[in-house]
C-alpha atoms as a PDB file:
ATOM      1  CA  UNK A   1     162.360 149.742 106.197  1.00  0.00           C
ATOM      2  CA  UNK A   2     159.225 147.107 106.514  1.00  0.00           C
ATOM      3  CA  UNK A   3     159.265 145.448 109.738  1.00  0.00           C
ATOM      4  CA  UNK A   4     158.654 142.077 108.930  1.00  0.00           C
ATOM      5  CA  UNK A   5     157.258 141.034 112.825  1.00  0.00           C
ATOM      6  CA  UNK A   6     154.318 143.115 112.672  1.00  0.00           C
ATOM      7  CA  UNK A   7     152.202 141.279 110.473  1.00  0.00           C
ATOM      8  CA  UNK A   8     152.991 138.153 112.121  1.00  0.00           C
ATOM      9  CA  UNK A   9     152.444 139.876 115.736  1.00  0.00           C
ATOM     10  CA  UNK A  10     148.580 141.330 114.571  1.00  0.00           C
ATOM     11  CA  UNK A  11     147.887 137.580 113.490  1.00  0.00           C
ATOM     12  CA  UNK A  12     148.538 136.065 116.830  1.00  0.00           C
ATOM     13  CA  UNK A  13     146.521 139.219 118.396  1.00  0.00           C
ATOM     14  CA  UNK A  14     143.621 138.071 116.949  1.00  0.00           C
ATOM     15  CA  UNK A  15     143.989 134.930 117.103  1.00  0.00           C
ATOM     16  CA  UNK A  16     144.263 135.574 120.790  1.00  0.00           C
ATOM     17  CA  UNK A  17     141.325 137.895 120.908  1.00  0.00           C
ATOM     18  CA  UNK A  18     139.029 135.461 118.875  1.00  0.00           C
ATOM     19  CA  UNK A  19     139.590 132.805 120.691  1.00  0.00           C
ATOM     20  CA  UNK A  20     138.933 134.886 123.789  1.00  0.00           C
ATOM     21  CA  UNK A  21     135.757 135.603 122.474  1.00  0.00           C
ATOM     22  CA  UNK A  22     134.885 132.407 121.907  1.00  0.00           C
ATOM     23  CA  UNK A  23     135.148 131.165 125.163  1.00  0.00           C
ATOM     24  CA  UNK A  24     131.699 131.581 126.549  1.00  0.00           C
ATOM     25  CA  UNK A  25     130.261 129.870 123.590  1.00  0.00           C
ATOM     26  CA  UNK A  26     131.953 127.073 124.644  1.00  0.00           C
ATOM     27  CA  UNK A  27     131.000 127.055 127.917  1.00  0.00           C
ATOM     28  CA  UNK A  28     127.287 126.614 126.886  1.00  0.00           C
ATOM     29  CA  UNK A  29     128.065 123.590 124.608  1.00  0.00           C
ATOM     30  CA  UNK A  30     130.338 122.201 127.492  1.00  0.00           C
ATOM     31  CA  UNK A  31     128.207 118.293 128.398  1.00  0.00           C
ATOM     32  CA  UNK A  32     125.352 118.581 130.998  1.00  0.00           C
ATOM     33  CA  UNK A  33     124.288 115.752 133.206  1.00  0.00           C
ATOM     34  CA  UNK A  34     121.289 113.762 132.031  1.00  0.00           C
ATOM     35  CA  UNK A  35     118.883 114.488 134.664  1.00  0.00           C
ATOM     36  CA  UNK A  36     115.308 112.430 135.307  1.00  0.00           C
ATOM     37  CA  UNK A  37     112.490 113.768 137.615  1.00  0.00           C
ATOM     38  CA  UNK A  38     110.923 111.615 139.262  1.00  0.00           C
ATOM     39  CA  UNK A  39     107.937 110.127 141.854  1.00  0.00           C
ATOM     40  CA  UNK A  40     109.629 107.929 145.036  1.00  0.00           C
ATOM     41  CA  UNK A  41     108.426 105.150 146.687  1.00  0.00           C
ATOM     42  CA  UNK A  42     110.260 103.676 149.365  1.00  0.00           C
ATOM     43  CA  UNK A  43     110.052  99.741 150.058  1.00  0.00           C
ATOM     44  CA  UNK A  44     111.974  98.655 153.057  1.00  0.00           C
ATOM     45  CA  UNK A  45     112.573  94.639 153.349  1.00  0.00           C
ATOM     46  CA  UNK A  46     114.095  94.749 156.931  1.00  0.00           C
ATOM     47  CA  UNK A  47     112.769  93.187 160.110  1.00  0.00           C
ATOM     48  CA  UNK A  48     112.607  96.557 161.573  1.00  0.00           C
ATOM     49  CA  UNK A  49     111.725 100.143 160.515  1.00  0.00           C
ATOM     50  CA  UNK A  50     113.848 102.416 159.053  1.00  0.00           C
ATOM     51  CA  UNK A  51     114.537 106.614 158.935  1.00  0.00           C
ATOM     52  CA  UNK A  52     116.088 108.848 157.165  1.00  0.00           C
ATOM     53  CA  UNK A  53     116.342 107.192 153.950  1.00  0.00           C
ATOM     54  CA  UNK A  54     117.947 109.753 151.165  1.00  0.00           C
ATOM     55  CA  UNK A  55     118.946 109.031 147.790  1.00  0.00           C
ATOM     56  CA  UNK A  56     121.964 111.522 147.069  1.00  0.00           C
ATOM     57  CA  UNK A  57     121.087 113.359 149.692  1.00  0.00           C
ATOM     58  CA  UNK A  58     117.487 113.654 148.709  1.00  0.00           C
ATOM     59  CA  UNK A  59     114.231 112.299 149.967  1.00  0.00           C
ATOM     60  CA  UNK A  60     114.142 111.917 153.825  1.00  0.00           C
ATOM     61  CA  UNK A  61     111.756 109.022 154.227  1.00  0.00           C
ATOM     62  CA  UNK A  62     111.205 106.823 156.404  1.00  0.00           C
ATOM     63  CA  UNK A  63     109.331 103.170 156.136  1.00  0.00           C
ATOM     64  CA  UNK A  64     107.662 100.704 158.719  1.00  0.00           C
ATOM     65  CA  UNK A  65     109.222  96.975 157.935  1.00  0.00           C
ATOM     66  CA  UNK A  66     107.944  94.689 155.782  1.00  0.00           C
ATOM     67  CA  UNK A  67     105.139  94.506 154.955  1.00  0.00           C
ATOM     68  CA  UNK A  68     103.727  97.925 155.735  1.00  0.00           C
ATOM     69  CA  UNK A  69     106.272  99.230 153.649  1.00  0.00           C
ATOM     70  CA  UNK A  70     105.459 101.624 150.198  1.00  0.00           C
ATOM     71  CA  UNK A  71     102.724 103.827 151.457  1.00  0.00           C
ATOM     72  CA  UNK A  72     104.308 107.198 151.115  1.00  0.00           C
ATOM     73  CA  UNK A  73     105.290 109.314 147.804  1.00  0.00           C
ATOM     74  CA  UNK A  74     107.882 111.763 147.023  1.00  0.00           C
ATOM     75  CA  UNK A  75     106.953 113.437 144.464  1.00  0.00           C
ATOM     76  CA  UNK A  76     108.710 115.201 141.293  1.00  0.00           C
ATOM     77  CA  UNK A  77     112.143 114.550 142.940  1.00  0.00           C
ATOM     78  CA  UNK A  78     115.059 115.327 140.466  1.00  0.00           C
ATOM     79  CA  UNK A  79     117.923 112.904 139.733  1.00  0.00           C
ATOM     80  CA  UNK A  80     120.999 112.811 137.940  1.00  0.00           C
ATOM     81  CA  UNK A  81     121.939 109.646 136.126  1.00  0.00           C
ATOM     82  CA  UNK A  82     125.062 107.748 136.930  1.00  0.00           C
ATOM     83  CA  UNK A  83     126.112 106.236 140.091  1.00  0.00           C
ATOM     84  CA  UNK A  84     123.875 106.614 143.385  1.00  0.00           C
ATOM     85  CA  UNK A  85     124.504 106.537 146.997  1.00  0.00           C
ATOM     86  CA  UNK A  86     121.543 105.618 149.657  1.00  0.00           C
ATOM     87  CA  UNK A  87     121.411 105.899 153.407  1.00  0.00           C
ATOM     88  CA  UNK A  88     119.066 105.101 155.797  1.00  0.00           C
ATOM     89  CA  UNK A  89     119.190 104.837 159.656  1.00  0.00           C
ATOM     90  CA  UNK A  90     118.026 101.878 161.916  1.00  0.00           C
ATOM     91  CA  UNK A  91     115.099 102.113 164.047  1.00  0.00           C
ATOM     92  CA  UNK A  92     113.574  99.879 166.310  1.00  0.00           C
ATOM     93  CA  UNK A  93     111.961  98.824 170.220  1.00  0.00           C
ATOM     94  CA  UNK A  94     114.237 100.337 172.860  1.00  0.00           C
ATOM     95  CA  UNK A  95     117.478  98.390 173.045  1.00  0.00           C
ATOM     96  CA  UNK A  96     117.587  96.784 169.409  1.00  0.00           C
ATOM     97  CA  UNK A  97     120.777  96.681 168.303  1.00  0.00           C
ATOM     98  CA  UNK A  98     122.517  99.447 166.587  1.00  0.00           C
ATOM     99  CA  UNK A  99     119.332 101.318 166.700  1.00  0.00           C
ATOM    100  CA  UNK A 100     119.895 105.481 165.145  1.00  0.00           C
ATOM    101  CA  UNK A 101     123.158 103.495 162.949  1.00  0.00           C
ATOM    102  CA  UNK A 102     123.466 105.486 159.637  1.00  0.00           C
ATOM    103  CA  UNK A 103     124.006 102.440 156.713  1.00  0.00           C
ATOM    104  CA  UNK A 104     125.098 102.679 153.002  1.00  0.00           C
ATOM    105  CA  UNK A 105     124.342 100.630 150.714  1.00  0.00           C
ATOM    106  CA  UNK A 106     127.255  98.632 150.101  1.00  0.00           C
ATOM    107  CA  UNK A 107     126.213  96.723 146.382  1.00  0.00           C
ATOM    108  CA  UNK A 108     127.340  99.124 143.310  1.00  0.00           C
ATOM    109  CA  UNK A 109     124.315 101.049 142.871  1.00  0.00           C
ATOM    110  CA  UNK A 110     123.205 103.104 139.221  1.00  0.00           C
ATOM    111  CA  UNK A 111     120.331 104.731 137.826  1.00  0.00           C
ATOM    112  CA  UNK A 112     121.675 104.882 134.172  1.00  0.00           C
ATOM    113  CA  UNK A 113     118.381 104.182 132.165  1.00  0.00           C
ATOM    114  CA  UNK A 114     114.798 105.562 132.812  1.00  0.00           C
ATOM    115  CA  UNK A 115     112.165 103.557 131.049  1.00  0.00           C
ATOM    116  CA  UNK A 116     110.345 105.680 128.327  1.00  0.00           C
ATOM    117  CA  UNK A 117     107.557 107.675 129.873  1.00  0.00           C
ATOM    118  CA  UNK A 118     108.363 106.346 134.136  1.00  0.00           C
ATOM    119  CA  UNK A 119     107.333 108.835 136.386  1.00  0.00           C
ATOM    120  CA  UNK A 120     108.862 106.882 139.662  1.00  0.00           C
ATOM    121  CA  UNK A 121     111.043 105.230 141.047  1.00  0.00           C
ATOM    122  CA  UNK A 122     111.155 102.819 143.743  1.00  0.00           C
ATOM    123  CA  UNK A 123     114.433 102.364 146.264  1.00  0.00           C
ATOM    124  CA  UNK A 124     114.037  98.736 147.002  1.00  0.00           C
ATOM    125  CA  UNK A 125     115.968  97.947 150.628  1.00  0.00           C
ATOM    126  CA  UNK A 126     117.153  94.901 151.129  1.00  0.00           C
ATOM    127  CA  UNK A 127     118.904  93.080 154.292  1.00  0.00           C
ATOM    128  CA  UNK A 128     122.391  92.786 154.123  1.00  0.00           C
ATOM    129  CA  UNK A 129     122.469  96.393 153.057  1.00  0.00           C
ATOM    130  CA  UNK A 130     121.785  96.372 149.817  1.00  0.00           C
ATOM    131  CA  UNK A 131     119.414  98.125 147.605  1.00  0.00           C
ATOM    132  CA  UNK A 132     117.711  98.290 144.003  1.00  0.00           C
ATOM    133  CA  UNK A 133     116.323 101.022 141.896  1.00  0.00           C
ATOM    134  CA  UNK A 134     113.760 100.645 139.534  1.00  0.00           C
ATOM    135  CA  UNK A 135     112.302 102.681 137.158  1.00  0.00           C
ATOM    136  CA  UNK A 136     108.327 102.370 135.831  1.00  0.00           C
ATOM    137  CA  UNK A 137     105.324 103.944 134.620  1.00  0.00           C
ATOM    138  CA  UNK A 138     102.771 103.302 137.060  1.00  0.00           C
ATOM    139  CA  UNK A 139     103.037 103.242 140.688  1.00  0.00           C
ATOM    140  CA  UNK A 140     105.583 100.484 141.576  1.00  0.00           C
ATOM    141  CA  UNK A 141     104.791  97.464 143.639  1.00  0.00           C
ATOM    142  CA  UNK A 142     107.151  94.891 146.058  1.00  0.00           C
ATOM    143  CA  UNK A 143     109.638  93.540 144.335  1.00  0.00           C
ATOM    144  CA  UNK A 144     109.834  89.987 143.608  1.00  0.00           C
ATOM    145  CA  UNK A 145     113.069  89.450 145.614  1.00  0.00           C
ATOM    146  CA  UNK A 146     111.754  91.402 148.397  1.00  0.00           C
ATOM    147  CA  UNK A 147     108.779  89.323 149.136  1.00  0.00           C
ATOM    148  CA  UNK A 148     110.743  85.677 148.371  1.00  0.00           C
ATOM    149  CA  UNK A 149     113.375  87.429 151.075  1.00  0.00           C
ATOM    150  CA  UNK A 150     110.506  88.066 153.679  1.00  0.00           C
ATOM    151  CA  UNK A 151     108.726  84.925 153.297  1.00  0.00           C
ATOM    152  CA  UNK A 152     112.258  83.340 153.898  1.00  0.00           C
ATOM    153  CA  UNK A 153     112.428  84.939 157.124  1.00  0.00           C
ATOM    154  CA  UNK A 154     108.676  84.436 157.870  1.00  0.00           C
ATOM    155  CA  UNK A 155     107.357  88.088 157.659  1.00  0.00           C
ATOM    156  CA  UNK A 156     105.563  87.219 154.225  1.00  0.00           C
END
């Protein structure tokens, strides 16, 4: 007597097994991050200097206030696109308020699109603890908000 199971059993069996097999292969065509390298310049808009500025975690800088602010270069520093986080820490004369305070920026803050060909990127800090990215193909220069914001104060 034919048992009728067996044929049905061997098809799940392989089924199994090349599906199994197939599971690697799907790892590589799983969706990887769009990443960008990049050049950093760092432009800080404060009253005060800054420390410790990082961008995900990456950087490190640190900027006089404005306006001998955007001197220094990080170079070939790799990003993923999406949402960002930056910190920086407060620096000062002896006694300044909440001088060594670690701040984030608090606006909703993406690098989602790279201009064709930009090689840097400047991180743009403003008061009130906000900052702005920008991408660009040359070496990037004050922002236009920055500078109304520190001739408003009467630093520009």
């Amino acid at each position: 007597m034919k048992n009728s199971k067996i044929p049905f059993v061997a098809t799940n069996r392989r089924n199994f097994l090349c599906a199994v097999a197939n599971l690697p292969v799907a790892n590589f065509c799983e969706a990887k991050p769009m990443k960008a390298r990049l050049n950093v310049v760092l432009f800080n808009y404060l009253n005060r200097p800054i420390f410790d500025v990082f961008v995900d975690g990456k950087v490190g800088d640190s900027s006089d206030a404005y306006p001998a602010t955007g001197g220094g270069i990080f170079t070939g520093v790799p990003f993923e696109l999406g949402p960002k986080k930056v910190t920086w820490r407060l620096d000062g004369l002896e006694g300044t308020p909440r001088n060594g305070d670690t701040i984030t920026n608090k606006n909703p803050l993406r690098l989602d699109t790279v201009i064709q060909g930009a090689k840097y990127m400047g991180v743009h800090i403003y008061p009130y603890d906000t900052v702005e990215l920008t991408t660009s193909i040359g070496t990037p220069d004050w922002s236009l908000r920055g500078v109304a914001m520190a001739r408003e104060y009467g630093r520009g």
